[in-house]
C-alpha atoms as a PDB file:
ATOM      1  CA  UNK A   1    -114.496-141.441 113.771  1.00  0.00           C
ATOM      2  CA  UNK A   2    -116.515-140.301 116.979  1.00  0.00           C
ATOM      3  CA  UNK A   3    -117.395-137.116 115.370  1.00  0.00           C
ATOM      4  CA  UNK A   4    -117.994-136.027 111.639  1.00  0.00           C
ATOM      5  CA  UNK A   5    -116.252-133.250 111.643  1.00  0.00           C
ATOM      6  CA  UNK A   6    -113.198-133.625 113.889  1.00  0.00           C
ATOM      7  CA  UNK A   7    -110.387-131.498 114.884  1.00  0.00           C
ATOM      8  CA  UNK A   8    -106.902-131.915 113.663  1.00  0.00           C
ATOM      9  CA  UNK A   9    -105.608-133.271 116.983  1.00  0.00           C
ATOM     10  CA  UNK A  10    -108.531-135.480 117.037  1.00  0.00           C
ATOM     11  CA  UNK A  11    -107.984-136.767 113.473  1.00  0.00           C
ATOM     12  CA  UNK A  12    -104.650-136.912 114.136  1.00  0.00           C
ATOM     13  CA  UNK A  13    -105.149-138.647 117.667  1.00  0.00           C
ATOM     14  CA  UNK A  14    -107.635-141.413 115.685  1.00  0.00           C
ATOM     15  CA  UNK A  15    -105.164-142.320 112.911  1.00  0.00           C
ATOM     16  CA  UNK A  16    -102.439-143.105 115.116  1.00  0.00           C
ATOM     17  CA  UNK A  17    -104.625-145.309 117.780  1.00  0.00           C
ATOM     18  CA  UNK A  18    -104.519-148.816 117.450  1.00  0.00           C
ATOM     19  CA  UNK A  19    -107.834-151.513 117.462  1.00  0.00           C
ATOM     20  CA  UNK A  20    -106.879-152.945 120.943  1.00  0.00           C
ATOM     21  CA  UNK A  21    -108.632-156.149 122.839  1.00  0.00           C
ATOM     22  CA  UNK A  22    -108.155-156.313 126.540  1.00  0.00           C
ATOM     23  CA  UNK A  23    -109.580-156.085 129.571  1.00  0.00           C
ATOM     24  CA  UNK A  24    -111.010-152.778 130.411  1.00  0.00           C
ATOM     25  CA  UNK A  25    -111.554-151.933 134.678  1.00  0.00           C
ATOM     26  CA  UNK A  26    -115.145-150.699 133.600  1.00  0.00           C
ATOM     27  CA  UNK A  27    -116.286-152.304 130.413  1.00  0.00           C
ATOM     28  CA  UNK A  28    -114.572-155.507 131.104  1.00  0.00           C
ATOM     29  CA  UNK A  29    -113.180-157.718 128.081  1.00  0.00           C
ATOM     30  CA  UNK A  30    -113.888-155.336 125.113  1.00  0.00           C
ATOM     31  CA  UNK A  31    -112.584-153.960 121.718  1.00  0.00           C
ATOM     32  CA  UNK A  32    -111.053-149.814 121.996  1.00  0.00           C
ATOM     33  CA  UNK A  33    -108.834-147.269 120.787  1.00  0.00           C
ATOM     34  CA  UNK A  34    -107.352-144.589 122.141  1.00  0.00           C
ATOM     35  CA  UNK A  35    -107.739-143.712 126.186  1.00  0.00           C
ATOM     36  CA  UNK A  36    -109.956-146.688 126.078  1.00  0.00           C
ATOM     37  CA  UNK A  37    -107.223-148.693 125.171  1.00  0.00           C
ATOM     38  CA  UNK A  38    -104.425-147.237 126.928  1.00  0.00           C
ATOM     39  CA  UNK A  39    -106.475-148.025 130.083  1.00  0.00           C
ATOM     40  CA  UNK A  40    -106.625-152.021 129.336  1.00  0.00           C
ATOM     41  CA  UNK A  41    -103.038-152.147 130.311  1.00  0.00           C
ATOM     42  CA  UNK A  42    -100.290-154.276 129.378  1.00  0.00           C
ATOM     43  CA  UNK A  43    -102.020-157.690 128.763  1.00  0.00           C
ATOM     44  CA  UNK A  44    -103.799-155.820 125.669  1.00  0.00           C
ATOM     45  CA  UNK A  45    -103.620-156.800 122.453  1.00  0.00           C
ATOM     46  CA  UNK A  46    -103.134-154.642 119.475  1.00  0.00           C
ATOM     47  CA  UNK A  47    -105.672-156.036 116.956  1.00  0.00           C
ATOM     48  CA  UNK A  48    -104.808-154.435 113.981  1.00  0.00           C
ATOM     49  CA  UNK A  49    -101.002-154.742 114.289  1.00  0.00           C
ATOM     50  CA  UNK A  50    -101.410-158.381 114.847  1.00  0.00           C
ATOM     51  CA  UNK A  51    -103.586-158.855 111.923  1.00  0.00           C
ATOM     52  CA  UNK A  52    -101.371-156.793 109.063  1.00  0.00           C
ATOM     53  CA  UNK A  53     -97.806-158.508 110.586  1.00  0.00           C
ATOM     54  CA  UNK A  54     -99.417-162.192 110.332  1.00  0.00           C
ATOM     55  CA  UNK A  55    -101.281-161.142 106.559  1.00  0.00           C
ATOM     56  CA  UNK A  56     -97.912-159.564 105.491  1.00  0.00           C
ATOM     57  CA  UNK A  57     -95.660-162.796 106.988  1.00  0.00           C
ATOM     58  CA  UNK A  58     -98.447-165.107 105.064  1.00  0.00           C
ATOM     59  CA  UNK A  59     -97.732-163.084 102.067  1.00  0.00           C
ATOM     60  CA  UNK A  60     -94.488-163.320 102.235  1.00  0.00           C
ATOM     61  CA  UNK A  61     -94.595-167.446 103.009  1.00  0.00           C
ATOM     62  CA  UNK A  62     -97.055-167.478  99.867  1.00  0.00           C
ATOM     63  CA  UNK A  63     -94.594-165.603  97.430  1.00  0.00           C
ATOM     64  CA  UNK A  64     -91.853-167.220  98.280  1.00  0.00           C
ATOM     65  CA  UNK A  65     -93.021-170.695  98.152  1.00  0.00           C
ATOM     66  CA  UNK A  66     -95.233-170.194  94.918  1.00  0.00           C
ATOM     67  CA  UNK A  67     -91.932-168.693  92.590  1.00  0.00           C
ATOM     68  CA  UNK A  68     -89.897-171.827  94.586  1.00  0.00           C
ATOM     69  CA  UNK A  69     -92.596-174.595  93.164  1.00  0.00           C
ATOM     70  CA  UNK A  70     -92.489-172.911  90.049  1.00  0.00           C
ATOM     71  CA  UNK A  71     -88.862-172.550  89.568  1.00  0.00           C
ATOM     72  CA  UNK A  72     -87.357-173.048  85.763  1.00  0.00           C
ATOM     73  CA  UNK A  73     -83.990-173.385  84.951  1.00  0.00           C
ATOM     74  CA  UNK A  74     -83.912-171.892  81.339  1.00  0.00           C
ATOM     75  CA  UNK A  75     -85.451-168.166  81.378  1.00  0.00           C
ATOM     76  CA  UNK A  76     -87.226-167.566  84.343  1.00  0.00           C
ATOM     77  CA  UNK A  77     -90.197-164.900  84.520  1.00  0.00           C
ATOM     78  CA  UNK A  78     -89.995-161.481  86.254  1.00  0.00           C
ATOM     79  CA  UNK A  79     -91.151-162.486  89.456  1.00  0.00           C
ATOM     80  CA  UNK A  80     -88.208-165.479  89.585  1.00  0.00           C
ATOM     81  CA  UNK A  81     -85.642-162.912  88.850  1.00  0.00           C
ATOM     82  CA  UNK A  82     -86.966-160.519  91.528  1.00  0.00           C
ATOM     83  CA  UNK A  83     -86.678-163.358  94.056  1.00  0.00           C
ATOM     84  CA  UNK A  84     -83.713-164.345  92.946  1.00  0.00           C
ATOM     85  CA  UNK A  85     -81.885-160.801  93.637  1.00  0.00           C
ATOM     86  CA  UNK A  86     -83.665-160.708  96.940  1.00  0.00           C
ATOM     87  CA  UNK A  87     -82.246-163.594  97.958  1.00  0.00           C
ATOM     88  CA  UNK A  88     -78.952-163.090  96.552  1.00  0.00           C
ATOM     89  CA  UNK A  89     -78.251-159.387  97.717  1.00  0.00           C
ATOM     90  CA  UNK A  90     -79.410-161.150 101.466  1.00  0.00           C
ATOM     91  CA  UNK A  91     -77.135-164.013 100.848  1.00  0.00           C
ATOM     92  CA  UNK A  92     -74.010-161.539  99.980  1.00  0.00           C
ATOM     93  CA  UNK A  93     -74.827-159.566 103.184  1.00  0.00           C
ATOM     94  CA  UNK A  94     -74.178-162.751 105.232  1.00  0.00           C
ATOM     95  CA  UNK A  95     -71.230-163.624 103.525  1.00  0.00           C
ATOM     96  CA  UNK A  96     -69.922-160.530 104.277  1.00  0.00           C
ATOM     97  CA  UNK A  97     -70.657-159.982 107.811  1.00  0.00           C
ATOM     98  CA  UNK A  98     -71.215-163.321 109.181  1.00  0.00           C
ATOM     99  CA  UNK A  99     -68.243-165.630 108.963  1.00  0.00           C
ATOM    100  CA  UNK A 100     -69.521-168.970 111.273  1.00  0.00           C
ATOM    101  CA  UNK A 101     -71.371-172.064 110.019  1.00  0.00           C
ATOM    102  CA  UNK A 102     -74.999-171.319 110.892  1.00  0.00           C
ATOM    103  CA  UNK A 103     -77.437-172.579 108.598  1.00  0.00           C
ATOM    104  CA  UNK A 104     -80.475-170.335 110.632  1.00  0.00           C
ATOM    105  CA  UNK A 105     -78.723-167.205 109.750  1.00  0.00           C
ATOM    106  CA  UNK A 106     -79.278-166.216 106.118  1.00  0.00           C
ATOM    107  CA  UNK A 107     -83.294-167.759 106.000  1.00  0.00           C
ATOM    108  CA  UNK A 108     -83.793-165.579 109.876  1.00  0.00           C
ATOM    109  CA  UNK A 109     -82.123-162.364 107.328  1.00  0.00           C
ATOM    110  CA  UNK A 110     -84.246-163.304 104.978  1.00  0.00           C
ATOM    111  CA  UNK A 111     -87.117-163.308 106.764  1.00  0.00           C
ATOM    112  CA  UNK A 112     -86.645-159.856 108.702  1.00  0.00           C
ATOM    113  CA  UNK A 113     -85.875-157.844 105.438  1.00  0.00           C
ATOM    114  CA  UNK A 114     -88.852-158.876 103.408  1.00  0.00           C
ATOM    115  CA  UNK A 115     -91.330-159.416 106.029  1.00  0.00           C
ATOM    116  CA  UNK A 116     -90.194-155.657 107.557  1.00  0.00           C
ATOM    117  CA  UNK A 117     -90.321-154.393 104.017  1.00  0.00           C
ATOM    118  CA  UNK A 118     -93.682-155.318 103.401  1.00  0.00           C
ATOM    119  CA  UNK A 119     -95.097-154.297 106.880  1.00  0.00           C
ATOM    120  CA  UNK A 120     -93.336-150.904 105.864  1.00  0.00           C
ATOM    121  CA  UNK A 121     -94.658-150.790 102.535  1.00  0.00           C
ATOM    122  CA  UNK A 122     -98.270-150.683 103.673  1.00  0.00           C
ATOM    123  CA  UNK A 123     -97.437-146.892 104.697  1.00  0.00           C
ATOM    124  CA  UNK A 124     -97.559-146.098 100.847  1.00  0.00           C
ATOM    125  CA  UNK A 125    -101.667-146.805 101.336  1.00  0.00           C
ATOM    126  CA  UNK A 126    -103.274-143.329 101.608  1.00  0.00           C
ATOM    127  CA  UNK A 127    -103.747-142.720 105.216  1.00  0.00           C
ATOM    128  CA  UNK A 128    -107.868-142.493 104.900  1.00  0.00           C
ATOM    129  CA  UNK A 129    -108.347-145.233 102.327  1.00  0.00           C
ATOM    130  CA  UNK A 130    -108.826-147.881 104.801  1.00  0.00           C
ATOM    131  CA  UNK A 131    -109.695-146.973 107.694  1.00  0.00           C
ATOM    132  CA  UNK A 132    -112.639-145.099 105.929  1.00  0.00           C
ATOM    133  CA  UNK A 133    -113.592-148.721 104.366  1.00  0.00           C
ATOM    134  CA  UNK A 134    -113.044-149.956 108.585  1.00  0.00           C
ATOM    135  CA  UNK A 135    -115.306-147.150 109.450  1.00  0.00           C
ATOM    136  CA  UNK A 136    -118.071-148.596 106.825  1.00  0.00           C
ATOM    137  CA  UNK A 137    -117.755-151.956 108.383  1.00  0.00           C
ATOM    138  CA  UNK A 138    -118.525-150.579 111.770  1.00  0.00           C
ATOM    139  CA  UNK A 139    -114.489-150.931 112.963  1.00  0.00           C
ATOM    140  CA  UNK A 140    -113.727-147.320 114.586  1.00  0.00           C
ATOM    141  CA  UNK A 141    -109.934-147.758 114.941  1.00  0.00           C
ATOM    142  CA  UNK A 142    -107.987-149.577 111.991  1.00  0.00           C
ATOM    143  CA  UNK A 143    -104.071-148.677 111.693  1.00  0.00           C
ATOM    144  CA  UNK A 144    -102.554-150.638 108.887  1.00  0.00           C
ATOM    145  CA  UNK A 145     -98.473-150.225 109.622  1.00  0.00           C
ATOM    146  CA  UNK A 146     -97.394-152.886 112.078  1.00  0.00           C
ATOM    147  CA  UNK A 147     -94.098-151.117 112.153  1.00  0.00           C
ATOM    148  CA  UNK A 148     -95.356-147.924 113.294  1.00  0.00           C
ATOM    149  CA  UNK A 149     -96.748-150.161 116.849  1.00  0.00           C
ATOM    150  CA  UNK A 150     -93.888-150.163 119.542  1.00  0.00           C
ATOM    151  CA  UNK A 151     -94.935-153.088 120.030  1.00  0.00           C
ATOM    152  CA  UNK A 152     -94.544-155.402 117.039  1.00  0.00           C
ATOM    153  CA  UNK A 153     -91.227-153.520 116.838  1.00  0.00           C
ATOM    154  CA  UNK A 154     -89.693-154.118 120.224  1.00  0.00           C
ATOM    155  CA  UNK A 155     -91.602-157.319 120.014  1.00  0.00           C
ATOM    156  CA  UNK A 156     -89.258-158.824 116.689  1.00  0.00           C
ATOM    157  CA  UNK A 157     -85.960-156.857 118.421  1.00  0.00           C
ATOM    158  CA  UNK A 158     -86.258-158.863 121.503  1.00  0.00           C
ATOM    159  CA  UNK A 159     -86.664-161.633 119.451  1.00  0.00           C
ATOM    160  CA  UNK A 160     -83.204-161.410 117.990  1.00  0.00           C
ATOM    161  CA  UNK A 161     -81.866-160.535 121.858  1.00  0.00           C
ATOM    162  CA  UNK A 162     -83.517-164.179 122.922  1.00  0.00           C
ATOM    163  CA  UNK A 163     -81.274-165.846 119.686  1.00  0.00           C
ATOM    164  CA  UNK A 164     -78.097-163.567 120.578  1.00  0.00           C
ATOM    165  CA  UNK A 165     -78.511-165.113 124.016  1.00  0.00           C
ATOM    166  CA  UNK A 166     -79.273-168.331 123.135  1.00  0.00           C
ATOM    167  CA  UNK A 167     -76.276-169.084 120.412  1.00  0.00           C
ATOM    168  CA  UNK A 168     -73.848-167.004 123.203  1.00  0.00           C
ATOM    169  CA  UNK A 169     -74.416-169.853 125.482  1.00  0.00           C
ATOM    170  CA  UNK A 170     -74.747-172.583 123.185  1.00  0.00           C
ATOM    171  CA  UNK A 171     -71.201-171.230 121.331  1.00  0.00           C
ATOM    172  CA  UNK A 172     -69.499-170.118 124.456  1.00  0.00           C
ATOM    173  CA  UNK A 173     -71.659-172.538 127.082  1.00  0.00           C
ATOM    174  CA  UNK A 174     -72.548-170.632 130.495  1.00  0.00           C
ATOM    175  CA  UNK A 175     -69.578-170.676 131.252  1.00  0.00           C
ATOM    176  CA  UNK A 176     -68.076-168.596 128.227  1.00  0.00           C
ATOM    177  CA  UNK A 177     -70.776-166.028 128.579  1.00  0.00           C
ATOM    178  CA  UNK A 178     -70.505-165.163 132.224  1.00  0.00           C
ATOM    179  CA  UNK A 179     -67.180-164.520 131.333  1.00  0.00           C
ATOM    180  CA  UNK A 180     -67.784-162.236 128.451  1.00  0.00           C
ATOM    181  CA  UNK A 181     -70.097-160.265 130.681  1.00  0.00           C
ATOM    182  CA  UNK A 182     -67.819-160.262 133.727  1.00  0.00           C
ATOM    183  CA  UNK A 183     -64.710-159.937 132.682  1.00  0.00           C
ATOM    184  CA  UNK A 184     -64.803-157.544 129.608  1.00  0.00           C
ATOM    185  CA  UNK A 185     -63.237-155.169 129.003  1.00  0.00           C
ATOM    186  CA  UNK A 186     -61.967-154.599 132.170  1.00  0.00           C
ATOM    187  CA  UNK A 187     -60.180-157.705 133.568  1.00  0.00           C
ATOM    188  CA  UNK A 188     -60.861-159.875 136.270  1.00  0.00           C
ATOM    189  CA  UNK A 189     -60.571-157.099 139.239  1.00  0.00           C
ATOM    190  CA  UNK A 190     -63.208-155.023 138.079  1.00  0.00           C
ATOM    191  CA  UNK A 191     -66.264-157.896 137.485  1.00  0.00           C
ATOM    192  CA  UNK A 192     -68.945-156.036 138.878  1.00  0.00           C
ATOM    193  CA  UNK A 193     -67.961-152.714 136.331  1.00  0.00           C
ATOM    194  CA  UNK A 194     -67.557-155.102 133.342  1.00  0.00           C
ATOM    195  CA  UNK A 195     -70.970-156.494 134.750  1.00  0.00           C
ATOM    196  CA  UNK A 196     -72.975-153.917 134.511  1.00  0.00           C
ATOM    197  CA  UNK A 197     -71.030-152.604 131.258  1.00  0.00           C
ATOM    198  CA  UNK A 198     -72.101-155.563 129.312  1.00  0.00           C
ATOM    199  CA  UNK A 199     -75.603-156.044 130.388  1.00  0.00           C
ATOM    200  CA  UNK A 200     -76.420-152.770 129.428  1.00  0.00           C
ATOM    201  CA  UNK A 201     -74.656-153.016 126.276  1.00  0.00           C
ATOM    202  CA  UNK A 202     -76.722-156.487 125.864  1.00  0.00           C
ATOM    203  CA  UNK A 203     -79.619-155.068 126.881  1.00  0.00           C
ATOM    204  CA  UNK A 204     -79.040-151.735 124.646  1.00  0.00           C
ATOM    205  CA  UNK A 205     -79.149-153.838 121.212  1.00  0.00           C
ATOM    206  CA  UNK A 206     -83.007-154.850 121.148  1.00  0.00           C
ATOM    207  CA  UNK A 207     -83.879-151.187 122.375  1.00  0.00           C
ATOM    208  CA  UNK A 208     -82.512-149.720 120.176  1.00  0.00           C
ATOM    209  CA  UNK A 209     -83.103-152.326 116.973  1.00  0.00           C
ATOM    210  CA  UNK A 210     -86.877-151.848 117.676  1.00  0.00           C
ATOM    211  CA  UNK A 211     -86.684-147.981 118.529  1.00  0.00           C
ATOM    212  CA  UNK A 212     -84.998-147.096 115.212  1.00  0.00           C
ATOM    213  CA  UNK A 213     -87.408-148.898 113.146  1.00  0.00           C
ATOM    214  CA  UNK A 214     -90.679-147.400 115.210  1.00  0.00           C
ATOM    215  CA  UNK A 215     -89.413-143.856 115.186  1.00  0.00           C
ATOM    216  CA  UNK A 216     -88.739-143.777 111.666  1.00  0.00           C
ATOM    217  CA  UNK A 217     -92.028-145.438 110.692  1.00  0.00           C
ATOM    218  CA  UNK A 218     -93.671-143.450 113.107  1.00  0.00           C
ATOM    219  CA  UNK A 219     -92.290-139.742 112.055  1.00  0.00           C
ATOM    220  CA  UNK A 220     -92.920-140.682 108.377  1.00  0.00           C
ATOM    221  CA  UNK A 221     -96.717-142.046 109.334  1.00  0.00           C
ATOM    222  CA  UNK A 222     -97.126-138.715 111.092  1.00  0.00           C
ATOM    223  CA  UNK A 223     -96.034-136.562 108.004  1.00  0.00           C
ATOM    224  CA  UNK A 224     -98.263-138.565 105.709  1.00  0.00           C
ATOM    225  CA  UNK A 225    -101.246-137.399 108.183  1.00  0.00           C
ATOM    226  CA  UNK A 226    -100.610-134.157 108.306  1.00  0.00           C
ATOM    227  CA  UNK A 227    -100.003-133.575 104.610  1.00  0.00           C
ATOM    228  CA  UNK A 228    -103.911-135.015 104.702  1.00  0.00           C
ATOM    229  CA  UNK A 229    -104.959-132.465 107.029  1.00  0.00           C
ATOM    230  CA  UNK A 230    -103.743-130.037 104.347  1.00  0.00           C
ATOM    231  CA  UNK A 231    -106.166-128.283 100.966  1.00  0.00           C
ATOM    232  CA  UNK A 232    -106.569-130.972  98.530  1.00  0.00           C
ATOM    233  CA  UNK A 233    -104.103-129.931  95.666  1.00  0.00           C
ATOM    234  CA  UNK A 234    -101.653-129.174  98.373  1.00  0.00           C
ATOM    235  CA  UNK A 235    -101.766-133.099  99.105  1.00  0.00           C
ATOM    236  CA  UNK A 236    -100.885-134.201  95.964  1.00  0.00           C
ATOM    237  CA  UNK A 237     -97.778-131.419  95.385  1.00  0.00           C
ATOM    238  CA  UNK A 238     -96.480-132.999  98.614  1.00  0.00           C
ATOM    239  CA  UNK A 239     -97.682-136.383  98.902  1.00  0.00           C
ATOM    240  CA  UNK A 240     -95.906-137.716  96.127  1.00  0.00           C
ATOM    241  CA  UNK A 241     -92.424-136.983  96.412  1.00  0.00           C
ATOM    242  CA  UNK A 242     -92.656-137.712  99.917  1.00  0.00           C
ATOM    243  CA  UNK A 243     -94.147-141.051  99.145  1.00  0.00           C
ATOM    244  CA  UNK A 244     -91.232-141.630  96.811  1.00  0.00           C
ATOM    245  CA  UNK A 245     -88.552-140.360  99.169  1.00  0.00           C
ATOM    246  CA  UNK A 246     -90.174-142.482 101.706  1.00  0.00           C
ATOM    247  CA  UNK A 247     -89.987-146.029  99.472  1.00  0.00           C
ATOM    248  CA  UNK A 248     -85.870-145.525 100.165  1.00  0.00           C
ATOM    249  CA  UNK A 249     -86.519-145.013 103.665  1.00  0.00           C
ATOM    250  CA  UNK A 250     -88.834-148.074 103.837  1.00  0.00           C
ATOM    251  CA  UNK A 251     -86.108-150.262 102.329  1.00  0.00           C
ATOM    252  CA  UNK A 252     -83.732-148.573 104.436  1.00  0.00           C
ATOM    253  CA  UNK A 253     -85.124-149.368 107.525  1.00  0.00           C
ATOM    254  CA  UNK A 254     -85.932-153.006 106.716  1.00  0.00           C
ATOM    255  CA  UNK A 255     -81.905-153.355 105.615  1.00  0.00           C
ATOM    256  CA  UNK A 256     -80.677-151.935 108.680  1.00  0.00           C
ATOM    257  CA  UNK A 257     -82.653-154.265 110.702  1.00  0.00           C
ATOM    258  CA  UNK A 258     -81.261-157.171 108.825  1.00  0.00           C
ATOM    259  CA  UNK A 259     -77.648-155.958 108.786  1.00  0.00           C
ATOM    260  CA  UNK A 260     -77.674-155.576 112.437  1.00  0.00           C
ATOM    261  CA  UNK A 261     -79.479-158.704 113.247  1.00  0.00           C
ATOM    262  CA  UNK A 262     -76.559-160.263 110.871  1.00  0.00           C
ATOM    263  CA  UNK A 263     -74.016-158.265 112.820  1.00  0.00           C
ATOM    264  CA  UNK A 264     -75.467-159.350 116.520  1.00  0.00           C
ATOM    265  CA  UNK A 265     -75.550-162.985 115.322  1.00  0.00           C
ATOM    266  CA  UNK A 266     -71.923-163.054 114.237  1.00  0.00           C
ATOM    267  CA  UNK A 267     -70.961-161.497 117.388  1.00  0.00           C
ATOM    268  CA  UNK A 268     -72.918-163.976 119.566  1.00  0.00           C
ATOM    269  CA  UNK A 269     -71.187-166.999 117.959  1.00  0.00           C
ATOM    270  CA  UNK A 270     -67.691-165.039 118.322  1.00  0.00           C
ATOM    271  CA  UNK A 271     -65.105-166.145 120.674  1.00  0.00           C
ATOM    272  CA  UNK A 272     -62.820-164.189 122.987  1.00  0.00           C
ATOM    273  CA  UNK A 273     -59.853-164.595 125.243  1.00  0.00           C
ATOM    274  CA  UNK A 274     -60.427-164.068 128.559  1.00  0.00           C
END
C-alpha cells in the first residue's frame, strides 16, 4: 500500500481498487488504482478482473474436459460424481424452465453457474493473503473477485441481453419483435406507450442481472474487510461463520444468474399473438 501504516478508509479504499491499464491525461498509457484509475476513463481496462475471470473460465474448461476424457462407466471417482450432479441439477433447471429445442441453452447455463461460482468462490481467500504476496512482487493494487467489478458483471449480463435479442429476431424475425415491442400490452393504438414499455423492460433485464450479482458480491467483499480491520481474535469469532454463511450466498448468486438467464432465453424464443 502507499503507506505502512494506513487508515481504515485508506485500507479500505486500496482493497476495493482495481489494477487498471489505460490511458492516463498526464502519465499517458500506464498501470493505476484508485483516482489514478478512475481518471483513465472508460477505455480502461481492469487488469486484475480480467486476469481471475479468464484463470477461473480456464479452470473451469480444464475440469470439465479432464473428468470428460476420463469418464468410466462402472464406479466413477469423486470428482466424476461431483460433475455429474453439476451437470444434472443444471440440466433439470432447463427442463423445467425452458421448454424450446435449443441445443446452446443448457452448455450457456452451464457455463454461467460454474464459471460465476468459481469467480465468487475466490471471496473465501482472506482479504490480505494476496494482495500482500502482489505487494511483494511490486503490484500495488491486486483485487481477486471478478464479480465484485461492475464491470465483468454488467459485462456477462449484457451478454445474455445480445442472445435474448438475437434468438427474439431469429424466432420471431424483425418483424415478430417490432411487434412484441410495439404492440404489447397495449394494442395497436397505443405503439409509442407499448414502445417505450418494452424497451425499458428489455433494457431493465441486463441491469439488473449484473447489479444483483455486483451488489451482493460487493456488500459481502466489504464485510470481509472490515471484519480485518477488527483485533485479531475478533476476526476469527466473526470471520468464520460469515465465511460459511457466505458459501450459500456464493452459490446463490451464481444460481440466480443461471435461472434467469434460463428464464430470459425461454422467453426470447416464446411466441405471442399480436
Amino acid at each position: 500500500m502507499a503507506s505502512e501504516n494506513p487508515t481504515s478508509s485508506e485500507y479500505i479504499a486500496h482493497h476495493l481498487s482495481n489494477l487498471t491499464f489505460g490511458k492516463h491525461p498526464v502519465e499517458g498509457w500506464s498501470f493505476a488504482g484508485g483516482e489514478k484509475a478512475a481518471e483513465m476513463g472508460f477505455w480502461a481496462i481492469n487488469v486484475d478482473t480480467m486476469f481471475f475471470s479468464i484463470l477461473t473460465g480456464l479452470f473451469f474448461i480444464w475440469l470439465f474436459k479432464k473428468v470428460a476424457d476420463s469418464v468410466v462407466v462402472g464406479v466413477p471417482n469423486n470428482l466424476q460424481n461431483f460433475v455429474e450432479v453439476v451437470i444434472e441439477f443444471v440440466q433439470d433447471n432447463v427442463k423445467s424452465i425452458f421448454h424450446h429445442n435449443n441445443p446452446t441453452i443448457a452448455p450457456l447455463a452451464l457455463t454461467v453457474f460454474v464459471w460465476i461460482f468459481l469467480m465468487n468462490l475466490l471471496k473465501l481467500i482472506p482479504v490480505d493473503f494476496i494482495p500482500f504476496i502482489a505487494g511483494e512482487m511490486g503490484i500495488p493494487y491486486w483485487k481477486i473477485v471478478p464479480t465484485t467489478d461492475i464491470n465483468a458483471t454488467l459485462g456477462m449480463s449484457f451478454s445474455v441481453f445480445f442472445l435474448i435479442v438475437y434468438y427474439s429476431i431469429k424466432v420471431k424475425g424483425v418483424k415478430g419483435f417490432a411487434a412484441e415491442l410495439s404492440l404489447m400490452p397495449l394494442g395497436k393504438y397505443f405503439i409509442p406507450f407499448n414502445l417505450f414499455l418494452e424497451l425499458v423492460n428489455l433494457l431493465a433485464k441486463p441491469v439488473s442481472l449484473g447489479l444483483r450479482l455486483f451488489g451482493n458480491m460487493y456488500a459481502g467483499e466489504i464485510i470481509f474487510i472490515l471484519i480485518a480491520l477488527l483485533p485479531f481474535w475478533v476476526q476469527w469469532v466473526l470471520s468464520v461463520p460469515w465465511a460459511i454463511f457466505h458459501i450459500l450466498v456464493i452459490v446463490l448468486q451464481a444460481f440466480i444468474f443461471m435461472v434467469l438467464t434460463i428464464v430470459y432465453m425461454a422467453m426470447a424464443h416464446d411466441e405471442h399473438d399480436h
